[in-house]
PDB file of N, CA and C in Angstrom:
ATOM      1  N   UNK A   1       0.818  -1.186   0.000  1.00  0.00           N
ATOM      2  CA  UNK A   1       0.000   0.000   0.000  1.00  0.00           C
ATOM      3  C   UNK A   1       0.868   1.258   0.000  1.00  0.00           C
ATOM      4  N   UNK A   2       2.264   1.359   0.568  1.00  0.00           N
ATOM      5  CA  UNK A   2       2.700   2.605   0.623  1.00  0.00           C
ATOM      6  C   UNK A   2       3.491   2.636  -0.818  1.00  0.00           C
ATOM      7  N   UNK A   3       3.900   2.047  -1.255  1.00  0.00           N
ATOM      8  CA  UNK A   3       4.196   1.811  -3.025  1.00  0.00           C
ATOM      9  C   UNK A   3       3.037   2.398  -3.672  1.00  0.00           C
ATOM     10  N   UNK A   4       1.566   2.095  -3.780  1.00  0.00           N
ATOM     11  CA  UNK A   4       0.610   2.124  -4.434  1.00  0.00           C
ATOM     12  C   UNK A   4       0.173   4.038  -3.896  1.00  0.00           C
ATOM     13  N   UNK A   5       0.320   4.094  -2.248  1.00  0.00           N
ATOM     14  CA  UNK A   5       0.196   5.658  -1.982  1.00  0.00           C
ATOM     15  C   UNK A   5       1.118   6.343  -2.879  1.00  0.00           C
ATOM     16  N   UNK A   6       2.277   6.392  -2.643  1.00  0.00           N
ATOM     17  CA  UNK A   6       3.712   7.249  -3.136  1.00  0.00           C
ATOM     18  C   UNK A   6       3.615   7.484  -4.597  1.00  0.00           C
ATOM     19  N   UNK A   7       2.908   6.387  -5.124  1.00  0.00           N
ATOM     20  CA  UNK A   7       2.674   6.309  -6.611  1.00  0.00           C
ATOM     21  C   UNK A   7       1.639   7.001  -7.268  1.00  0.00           C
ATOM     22  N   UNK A   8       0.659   7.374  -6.384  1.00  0.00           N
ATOM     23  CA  UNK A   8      -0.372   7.840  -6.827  1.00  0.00           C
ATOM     24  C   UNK A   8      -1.292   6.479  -7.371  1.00  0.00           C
ATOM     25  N   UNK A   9      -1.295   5.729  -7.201  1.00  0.00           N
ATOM     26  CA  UNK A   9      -1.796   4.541  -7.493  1.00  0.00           C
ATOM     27  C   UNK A   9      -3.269   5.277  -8.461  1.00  0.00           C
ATOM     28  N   UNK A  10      -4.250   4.723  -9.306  1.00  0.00           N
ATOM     29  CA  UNK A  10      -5.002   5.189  -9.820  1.00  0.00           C
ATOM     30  C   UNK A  10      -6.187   3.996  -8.810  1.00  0.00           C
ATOM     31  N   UNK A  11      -5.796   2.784  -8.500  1.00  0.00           N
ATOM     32  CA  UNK A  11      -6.951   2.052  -8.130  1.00  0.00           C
ATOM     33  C   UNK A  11      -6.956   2.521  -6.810  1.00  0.00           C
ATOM     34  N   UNK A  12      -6.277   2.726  -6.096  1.00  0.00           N
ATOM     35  CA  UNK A  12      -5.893   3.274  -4.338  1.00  0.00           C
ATOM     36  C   UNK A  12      -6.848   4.535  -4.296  1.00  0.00           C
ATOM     37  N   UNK A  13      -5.645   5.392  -5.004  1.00  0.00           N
ATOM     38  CA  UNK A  13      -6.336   6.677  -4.790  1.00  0.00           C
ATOM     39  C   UNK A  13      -7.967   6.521  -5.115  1.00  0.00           C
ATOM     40  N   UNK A  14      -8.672   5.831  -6.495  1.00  0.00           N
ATOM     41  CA  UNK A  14     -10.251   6.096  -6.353  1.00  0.00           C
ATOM     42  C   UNK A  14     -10.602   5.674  -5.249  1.00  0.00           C
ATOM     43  N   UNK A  15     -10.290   4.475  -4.811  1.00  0.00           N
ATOM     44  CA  UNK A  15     -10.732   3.505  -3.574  1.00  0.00           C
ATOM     45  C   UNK A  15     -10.453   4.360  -2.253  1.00  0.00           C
ATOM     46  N   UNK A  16      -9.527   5.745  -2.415  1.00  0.00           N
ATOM     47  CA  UNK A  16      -9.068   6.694  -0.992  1.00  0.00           C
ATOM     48  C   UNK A  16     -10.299   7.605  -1.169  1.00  0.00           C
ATOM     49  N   UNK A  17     -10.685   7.709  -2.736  1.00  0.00           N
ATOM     50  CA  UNK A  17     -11.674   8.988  -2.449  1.00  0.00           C
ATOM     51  C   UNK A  17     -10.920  10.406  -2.787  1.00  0.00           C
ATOM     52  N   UNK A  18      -9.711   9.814  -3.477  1.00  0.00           N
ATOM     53  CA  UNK A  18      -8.779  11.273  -4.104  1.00  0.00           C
ATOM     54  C   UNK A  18      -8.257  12.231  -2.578  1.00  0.00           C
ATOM     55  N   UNK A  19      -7.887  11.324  -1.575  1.00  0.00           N
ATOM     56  CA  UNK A  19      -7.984  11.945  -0.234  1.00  0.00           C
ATOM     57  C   UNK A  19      -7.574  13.215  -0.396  1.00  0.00           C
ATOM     58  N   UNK A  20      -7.675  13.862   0.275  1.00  0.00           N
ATOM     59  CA  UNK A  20      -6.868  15.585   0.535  1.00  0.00           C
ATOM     60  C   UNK A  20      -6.382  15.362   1.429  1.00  0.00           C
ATOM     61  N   UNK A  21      -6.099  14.373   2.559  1.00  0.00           N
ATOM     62  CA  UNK A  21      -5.218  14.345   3.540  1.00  0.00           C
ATOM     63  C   UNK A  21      -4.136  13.745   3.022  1.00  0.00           C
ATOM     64  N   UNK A  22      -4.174  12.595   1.745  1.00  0.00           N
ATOM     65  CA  UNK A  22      -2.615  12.488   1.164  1.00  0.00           C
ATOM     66  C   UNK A  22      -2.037  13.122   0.004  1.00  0.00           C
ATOM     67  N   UNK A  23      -2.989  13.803  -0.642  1.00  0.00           N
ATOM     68  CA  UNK A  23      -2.632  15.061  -1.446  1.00  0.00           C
ATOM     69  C   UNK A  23      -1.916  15.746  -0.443  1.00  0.00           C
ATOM     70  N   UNK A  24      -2.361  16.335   0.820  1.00  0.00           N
ATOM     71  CA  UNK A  24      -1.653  17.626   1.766  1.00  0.00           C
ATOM     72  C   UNK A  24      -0.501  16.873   2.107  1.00  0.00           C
ATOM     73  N   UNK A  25      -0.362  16.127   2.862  1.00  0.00           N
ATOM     74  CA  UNK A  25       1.111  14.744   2.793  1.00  0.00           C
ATOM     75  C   UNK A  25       2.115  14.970   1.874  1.00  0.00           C
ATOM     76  N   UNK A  26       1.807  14.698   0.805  1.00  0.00           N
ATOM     77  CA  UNK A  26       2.732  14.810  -0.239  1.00  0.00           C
ATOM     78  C   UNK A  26       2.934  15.891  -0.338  1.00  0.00           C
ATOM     79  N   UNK A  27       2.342  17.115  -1.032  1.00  0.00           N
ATOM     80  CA  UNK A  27       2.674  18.574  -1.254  1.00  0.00           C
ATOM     81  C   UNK A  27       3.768  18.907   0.122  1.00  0.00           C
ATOM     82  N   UNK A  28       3.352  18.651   1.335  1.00  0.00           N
ATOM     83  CA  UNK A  28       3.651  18.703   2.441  1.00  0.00           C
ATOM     84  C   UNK A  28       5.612  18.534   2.536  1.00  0.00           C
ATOM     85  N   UNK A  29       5.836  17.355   2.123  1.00  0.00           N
ATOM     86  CA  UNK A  29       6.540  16.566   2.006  1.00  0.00           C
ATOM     87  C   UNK A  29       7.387  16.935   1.091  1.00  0.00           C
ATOM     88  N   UNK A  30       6.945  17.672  -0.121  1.00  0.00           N
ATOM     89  CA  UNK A  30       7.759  17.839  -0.913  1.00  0.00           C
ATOM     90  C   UNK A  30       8.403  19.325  -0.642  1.00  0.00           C
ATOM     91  N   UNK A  31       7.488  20.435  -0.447  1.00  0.00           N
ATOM     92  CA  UNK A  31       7.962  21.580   0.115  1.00  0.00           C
ATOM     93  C   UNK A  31       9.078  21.434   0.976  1.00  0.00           C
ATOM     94  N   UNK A  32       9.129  20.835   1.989  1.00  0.00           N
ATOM     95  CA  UNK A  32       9.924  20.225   2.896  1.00  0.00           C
ATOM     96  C   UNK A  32      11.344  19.977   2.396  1.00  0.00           C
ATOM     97  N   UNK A  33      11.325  19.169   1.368  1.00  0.00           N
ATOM     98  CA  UNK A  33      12.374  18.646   0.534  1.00  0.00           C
ATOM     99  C   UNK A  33      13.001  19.811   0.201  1.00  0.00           C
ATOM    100  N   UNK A  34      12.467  21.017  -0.831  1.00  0.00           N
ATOM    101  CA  UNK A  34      12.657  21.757  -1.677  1.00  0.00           C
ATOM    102  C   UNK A  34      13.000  22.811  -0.565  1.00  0.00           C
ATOM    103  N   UNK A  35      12.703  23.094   0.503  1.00  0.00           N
ATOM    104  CA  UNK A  35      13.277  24.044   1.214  1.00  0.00           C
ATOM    105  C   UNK A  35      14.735  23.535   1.740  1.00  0.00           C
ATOM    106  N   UNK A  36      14.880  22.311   2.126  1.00  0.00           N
ATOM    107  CA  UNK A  36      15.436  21.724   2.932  1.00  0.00           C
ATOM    108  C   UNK A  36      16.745  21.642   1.609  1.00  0.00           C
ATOM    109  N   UNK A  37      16.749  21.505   0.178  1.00  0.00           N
ATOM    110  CA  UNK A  37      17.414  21.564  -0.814  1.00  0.00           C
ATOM    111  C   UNK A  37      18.451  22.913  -1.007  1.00  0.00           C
ATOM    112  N   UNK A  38      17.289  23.722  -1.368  1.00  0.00           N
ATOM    113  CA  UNK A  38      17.315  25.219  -0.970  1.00  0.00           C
ATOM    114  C   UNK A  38      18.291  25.522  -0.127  1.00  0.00           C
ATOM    115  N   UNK A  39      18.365  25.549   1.065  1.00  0.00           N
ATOM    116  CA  UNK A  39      18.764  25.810   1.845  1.00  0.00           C
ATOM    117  C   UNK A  39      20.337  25.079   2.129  1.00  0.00           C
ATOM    118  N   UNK A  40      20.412  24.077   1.586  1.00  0.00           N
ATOM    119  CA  UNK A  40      21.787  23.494   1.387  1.00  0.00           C
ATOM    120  C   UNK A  40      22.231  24.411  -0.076  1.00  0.00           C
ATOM    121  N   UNK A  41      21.869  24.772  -1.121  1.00  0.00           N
ATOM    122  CA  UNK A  41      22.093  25.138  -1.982  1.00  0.00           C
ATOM    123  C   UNK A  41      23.014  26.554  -1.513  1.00  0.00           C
ATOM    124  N   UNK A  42      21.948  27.233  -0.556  1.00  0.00           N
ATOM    125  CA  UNK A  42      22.282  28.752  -0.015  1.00  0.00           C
ATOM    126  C   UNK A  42      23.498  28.370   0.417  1.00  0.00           C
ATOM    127  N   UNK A  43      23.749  27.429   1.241  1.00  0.00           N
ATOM    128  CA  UNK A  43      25.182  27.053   1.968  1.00  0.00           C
ATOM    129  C   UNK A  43      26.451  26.402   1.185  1.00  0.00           C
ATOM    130  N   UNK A  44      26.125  26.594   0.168  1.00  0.00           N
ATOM    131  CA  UNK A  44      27.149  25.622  -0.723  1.00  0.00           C
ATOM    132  C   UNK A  44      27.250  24.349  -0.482  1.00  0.00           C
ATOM    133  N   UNK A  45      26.309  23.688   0.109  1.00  0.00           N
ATOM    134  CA  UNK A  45      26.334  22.103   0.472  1.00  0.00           C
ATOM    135  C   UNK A  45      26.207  21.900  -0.676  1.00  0.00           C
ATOM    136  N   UNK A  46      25.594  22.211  -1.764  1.00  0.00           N
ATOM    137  CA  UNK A  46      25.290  21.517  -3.033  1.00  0.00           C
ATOM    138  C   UNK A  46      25.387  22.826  -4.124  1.00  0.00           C
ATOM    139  N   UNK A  47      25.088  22.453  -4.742  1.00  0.00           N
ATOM    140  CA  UNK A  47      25.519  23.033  -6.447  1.00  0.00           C
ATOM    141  C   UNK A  47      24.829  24.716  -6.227  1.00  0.00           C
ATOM    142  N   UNK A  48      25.530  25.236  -6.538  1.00  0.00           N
ATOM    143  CA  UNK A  48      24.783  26.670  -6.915  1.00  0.00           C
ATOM    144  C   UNK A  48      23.561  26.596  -7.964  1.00  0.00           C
ATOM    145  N   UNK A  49      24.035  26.455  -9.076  1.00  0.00           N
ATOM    146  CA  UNK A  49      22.965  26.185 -10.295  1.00  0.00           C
ATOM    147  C   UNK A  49      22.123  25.435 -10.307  1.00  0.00           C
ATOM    148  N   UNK A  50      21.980  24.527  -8.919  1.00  0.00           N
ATOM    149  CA  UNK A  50      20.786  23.390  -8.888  1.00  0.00           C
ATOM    150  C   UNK A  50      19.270  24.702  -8.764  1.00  0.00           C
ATOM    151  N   UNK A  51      18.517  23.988  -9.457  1.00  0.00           N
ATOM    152  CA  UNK A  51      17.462  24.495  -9.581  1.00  0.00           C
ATOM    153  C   UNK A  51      16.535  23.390  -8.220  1.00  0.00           C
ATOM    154  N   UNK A  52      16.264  24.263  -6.818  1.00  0.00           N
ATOM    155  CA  UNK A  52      15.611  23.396  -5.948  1.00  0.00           C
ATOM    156  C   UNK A  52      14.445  22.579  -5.948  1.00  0.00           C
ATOM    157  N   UNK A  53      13.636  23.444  -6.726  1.00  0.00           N
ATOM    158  CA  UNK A  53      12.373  22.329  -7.532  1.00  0.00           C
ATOM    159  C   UNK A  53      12.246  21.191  -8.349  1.00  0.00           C
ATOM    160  N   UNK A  54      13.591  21.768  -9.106  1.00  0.00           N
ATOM    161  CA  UNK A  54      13.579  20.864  -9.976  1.00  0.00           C
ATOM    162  C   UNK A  54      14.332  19.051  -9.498  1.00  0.00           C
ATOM    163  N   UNK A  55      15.430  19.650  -8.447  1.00  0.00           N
ATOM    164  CA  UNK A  55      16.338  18.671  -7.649  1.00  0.00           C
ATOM    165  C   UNK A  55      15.566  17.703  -7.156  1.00  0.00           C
ATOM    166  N   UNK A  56      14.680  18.693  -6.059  1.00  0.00           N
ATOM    167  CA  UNK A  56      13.601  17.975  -5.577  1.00  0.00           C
ATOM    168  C   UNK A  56      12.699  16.774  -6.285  1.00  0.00           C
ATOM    169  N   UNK A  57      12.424  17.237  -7.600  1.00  0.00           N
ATOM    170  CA  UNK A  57      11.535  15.879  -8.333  1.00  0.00           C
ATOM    171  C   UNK A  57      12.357  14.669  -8.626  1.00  0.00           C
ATOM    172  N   UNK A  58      13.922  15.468  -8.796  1.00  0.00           N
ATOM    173  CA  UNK A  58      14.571  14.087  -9.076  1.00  0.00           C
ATOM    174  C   UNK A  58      14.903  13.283  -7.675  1.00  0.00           C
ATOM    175  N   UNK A  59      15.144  13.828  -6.970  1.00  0.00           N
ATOM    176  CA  UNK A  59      15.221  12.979  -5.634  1.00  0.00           C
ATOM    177  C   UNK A  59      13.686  12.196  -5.184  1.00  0.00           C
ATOM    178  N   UNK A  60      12.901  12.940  -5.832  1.00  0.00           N
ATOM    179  CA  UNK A  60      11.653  12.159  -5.379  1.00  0.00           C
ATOM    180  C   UNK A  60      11.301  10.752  -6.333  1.00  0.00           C
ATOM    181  N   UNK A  61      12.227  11.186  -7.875  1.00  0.00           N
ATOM    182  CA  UNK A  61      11.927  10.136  -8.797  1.00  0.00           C
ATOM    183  C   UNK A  61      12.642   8.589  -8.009  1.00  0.00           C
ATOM    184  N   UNK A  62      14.269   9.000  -7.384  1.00  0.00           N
ATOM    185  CA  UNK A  62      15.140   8.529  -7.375  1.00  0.00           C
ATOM    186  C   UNK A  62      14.430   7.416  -5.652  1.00  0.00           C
ATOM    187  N   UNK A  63      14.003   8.211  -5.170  1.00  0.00           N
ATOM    188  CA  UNK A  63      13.384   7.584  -3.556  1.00  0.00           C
ATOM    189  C   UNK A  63      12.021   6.311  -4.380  1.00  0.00           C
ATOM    190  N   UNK A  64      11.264   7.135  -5.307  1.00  0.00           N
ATOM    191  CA  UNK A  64      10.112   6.313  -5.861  1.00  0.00           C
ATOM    192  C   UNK A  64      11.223   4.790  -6.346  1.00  0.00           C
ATOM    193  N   UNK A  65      12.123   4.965  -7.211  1.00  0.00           N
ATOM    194  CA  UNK A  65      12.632   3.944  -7.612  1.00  0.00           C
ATOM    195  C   UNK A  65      13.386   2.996  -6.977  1.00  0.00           C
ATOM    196  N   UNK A  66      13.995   3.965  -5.890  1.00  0.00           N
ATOM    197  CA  UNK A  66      14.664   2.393  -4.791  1.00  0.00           C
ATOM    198  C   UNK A  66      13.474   1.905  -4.065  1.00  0.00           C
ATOM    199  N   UNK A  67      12.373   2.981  -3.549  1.00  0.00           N
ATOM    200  CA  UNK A  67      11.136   2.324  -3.091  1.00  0.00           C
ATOM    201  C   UNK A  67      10.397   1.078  -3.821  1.00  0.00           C
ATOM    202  N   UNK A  68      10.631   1.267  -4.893  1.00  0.00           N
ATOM    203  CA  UNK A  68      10.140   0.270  -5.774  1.00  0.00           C
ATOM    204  C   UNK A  68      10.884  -0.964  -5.974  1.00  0.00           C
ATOM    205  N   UNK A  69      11.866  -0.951  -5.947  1.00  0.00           N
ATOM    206  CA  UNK A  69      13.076  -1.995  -6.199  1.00  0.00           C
ATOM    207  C   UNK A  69      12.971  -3.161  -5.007  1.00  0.00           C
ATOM    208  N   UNK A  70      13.070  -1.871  -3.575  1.00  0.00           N
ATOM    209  CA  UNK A  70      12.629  -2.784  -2.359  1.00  0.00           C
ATOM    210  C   UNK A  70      11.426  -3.543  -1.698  1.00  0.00           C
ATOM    211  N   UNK A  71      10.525  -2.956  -2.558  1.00  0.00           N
ATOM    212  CA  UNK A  71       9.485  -3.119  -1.838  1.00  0.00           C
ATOM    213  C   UNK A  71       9.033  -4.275  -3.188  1.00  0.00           C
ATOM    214  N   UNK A  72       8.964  -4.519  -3.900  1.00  0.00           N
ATOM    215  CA  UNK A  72       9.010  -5.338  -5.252  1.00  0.00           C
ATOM    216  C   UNK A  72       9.606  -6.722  -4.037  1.00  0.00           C
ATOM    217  N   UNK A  73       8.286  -8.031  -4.152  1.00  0.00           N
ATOM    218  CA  UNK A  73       8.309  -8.985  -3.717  1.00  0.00           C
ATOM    219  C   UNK A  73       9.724  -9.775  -4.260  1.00  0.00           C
ATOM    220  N   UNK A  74       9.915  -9.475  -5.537  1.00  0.00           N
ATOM    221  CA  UNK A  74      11.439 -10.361  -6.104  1.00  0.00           C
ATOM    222  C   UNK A  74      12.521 -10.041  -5.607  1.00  0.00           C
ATOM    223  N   UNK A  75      12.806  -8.646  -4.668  1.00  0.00           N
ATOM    224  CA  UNK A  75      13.861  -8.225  -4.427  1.00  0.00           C
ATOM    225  C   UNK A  75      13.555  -8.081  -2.838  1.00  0.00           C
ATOM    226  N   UNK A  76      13.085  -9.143  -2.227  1.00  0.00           N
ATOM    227  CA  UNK A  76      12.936  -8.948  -0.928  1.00  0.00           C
ATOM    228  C   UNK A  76      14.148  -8.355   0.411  1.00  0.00           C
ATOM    229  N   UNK A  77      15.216  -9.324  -0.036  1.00  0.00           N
ATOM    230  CA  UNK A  77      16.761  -8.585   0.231  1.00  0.00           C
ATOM    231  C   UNK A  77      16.793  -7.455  -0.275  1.00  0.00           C
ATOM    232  N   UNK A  78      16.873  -6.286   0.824  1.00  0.00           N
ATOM    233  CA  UNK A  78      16.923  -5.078   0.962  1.00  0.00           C
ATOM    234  C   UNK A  78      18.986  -5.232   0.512  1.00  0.00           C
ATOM    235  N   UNK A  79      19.516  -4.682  -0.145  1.00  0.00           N
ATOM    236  CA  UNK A  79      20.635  -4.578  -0.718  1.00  0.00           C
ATOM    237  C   UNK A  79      21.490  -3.344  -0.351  1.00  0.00           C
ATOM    238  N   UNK A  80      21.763  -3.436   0.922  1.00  0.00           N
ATOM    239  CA  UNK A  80      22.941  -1.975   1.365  1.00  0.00           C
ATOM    240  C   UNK A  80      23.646  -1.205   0.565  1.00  0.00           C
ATOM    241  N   UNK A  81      24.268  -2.037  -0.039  1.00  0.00           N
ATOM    242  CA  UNK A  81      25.383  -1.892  -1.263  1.00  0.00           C
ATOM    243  C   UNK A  81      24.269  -0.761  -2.446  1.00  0.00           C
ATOM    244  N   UNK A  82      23.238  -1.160  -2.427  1.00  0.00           N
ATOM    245  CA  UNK A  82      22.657  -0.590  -3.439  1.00  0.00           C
ATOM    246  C   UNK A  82      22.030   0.906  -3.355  1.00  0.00           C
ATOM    247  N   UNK A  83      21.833   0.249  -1.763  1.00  0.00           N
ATOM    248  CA  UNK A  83      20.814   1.942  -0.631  1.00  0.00           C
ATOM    249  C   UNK A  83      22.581   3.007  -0.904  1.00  0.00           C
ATOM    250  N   UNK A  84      23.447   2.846  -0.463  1.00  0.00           N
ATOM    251  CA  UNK A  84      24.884   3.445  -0.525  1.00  0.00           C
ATOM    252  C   UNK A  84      25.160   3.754  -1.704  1.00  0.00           C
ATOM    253  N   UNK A  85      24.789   3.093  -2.888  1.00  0.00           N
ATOM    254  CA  UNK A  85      25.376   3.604  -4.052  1.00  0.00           C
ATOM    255  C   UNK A  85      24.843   4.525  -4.705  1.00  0.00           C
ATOM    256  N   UNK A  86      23.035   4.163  -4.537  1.00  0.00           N
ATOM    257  CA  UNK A  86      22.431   5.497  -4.536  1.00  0.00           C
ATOM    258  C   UNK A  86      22.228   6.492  -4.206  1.00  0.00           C
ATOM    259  N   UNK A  87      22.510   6.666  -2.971  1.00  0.00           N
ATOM    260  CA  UNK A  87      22.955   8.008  -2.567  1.00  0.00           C
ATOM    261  C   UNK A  87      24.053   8.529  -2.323  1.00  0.00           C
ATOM    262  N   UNK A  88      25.222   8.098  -2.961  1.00  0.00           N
ATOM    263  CA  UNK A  88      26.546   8.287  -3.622  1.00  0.00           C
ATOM    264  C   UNK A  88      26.564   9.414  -4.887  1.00  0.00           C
ATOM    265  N   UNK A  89      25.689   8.723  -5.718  1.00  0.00           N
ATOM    266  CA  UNK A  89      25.991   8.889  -6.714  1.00  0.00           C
ATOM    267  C   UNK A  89      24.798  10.132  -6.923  1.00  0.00           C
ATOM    268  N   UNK A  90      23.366  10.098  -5.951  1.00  0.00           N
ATOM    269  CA  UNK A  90      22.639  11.051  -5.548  1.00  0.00           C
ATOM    270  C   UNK A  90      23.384  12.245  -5.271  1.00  0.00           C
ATOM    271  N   UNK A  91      24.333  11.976  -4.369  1.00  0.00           N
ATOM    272  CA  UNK A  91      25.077  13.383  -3.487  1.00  0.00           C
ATOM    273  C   UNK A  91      26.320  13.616  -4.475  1.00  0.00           C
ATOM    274  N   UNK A  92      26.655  12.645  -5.291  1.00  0.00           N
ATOM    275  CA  UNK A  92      28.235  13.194  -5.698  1.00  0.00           C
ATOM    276  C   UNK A  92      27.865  13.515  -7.210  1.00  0.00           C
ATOM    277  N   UNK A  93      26.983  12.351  -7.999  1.00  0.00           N
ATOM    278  CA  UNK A  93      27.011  12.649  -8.770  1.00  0.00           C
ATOM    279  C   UNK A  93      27.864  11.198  -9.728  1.00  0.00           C
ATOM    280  N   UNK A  94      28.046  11.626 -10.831  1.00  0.00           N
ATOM    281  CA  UNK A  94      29.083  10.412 -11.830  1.00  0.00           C
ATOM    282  C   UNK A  94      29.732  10.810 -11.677  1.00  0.00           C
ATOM    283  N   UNK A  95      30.324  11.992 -12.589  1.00  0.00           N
ATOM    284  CA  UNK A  95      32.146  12.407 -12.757  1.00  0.00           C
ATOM    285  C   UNK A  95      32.661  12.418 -12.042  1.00  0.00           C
ATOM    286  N   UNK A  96      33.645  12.337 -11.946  1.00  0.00           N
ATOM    287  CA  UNK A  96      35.300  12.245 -11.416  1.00  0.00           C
ATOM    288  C   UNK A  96      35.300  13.470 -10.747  1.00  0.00           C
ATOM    289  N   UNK A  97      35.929  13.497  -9.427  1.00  0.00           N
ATOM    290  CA  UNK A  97      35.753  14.805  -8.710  1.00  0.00           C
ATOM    291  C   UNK A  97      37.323  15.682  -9.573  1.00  0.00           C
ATOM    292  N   UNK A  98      38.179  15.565 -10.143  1.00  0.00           N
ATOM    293  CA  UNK A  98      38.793  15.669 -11.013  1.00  0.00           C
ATOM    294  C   UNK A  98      39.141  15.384 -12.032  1.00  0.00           C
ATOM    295  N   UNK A  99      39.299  15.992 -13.285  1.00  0.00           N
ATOM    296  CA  UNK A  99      39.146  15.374 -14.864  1.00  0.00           C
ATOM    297  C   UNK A  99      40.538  14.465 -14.858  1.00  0.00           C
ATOM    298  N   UNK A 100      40.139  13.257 -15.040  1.00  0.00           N
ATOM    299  CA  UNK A 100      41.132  12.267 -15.259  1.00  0.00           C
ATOM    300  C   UNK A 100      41.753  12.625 -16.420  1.00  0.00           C
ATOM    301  N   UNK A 101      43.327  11.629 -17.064  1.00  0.00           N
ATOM    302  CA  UNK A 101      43.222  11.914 -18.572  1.00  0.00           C
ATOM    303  C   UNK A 101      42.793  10.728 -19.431  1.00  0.00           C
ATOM    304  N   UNK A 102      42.588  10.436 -20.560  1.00  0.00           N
ATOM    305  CA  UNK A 102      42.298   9.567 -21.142  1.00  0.00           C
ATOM    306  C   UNK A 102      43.153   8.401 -20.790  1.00  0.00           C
ATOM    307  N   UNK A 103      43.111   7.368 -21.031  1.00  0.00           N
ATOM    308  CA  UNK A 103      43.527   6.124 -21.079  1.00  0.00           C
ATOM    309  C   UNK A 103      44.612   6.537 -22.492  1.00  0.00           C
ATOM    310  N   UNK A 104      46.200   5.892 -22.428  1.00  0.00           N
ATOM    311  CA  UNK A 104      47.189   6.133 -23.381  1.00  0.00           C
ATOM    312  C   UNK A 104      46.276   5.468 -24.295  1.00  0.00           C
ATOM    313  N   UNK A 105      46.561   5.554 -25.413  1.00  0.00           N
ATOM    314  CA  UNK A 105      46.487   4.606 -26.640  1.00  0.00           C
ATOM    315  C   UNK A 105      47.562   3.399 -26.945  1.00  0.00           C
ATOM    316  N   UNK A 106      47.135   2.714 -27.354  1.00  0.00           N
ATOM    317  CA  UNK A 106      48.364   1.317 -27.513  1.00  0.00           C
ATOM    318  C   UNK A 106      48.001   1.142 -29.405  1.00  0.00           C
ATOM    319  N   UNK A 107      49.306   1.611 -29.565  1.00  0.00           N
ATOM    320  CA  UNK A 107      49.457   1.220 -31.021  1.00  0.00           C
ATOM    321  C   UNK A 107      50.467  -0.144 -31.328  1.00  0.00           C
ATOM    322  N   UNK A 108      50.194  -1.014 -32.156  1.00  0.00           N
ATOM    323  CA  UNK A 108      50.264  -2.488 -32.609  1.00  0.00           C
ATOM    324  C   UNK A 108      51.036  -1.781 -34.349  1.00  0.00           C
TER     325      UNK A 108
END
């Protein structure tokens, strides 16, 4: 059920009655985020140019998808390694915290 809430489920939500108490939840929740973003942004915890709204949806995409991964009966083993890498790569990002150089070339 909290997969099917978070999701907006279409059979949940008719069966909730389109609640306004988890509409206010969520909005709730996300403001929260987006200030709480914000506000690391102001501090240089994170990127200047992050756009906080926009950060926010991806962190919410990124929470929906490990939510999903875990909560998904096939993947009952909750996977540490996986909770850590995602928010690794959440907070750091891909690139190289310095530009590596290419790999030499090997000529034959």
């Amino acid at each position: 059920m909290v997969r099917a809430l978070f999701q907006r489920d279409p059979a949940l939500v008719v069966a909730r009655g389109e609640s306004a108490a988890v509409r206010d939840s969520m909005n709730r929740s996300r403001r929260a985020l987006v200030t709480v973003l914000g506000a690391a942004i102001d501090r240089g915890e994170l990127r200047t140019e992050l756009d906080a709204e926009q950060a926010a949806r991806v962190v919410h995409l990124v929470q929906m998808a490990l939510m999903d991964h875990v909560l998904d009966p096939q993947w009952l083993q909750a996977d540490d390694q996986l909770i850590d890498t995602t928010l690794d790569v959440l907070l750091r990002g891909l690139g190289a915290s310095e530009p590596t150089a290419p790999p030499a070339e090997v000529h034959s």
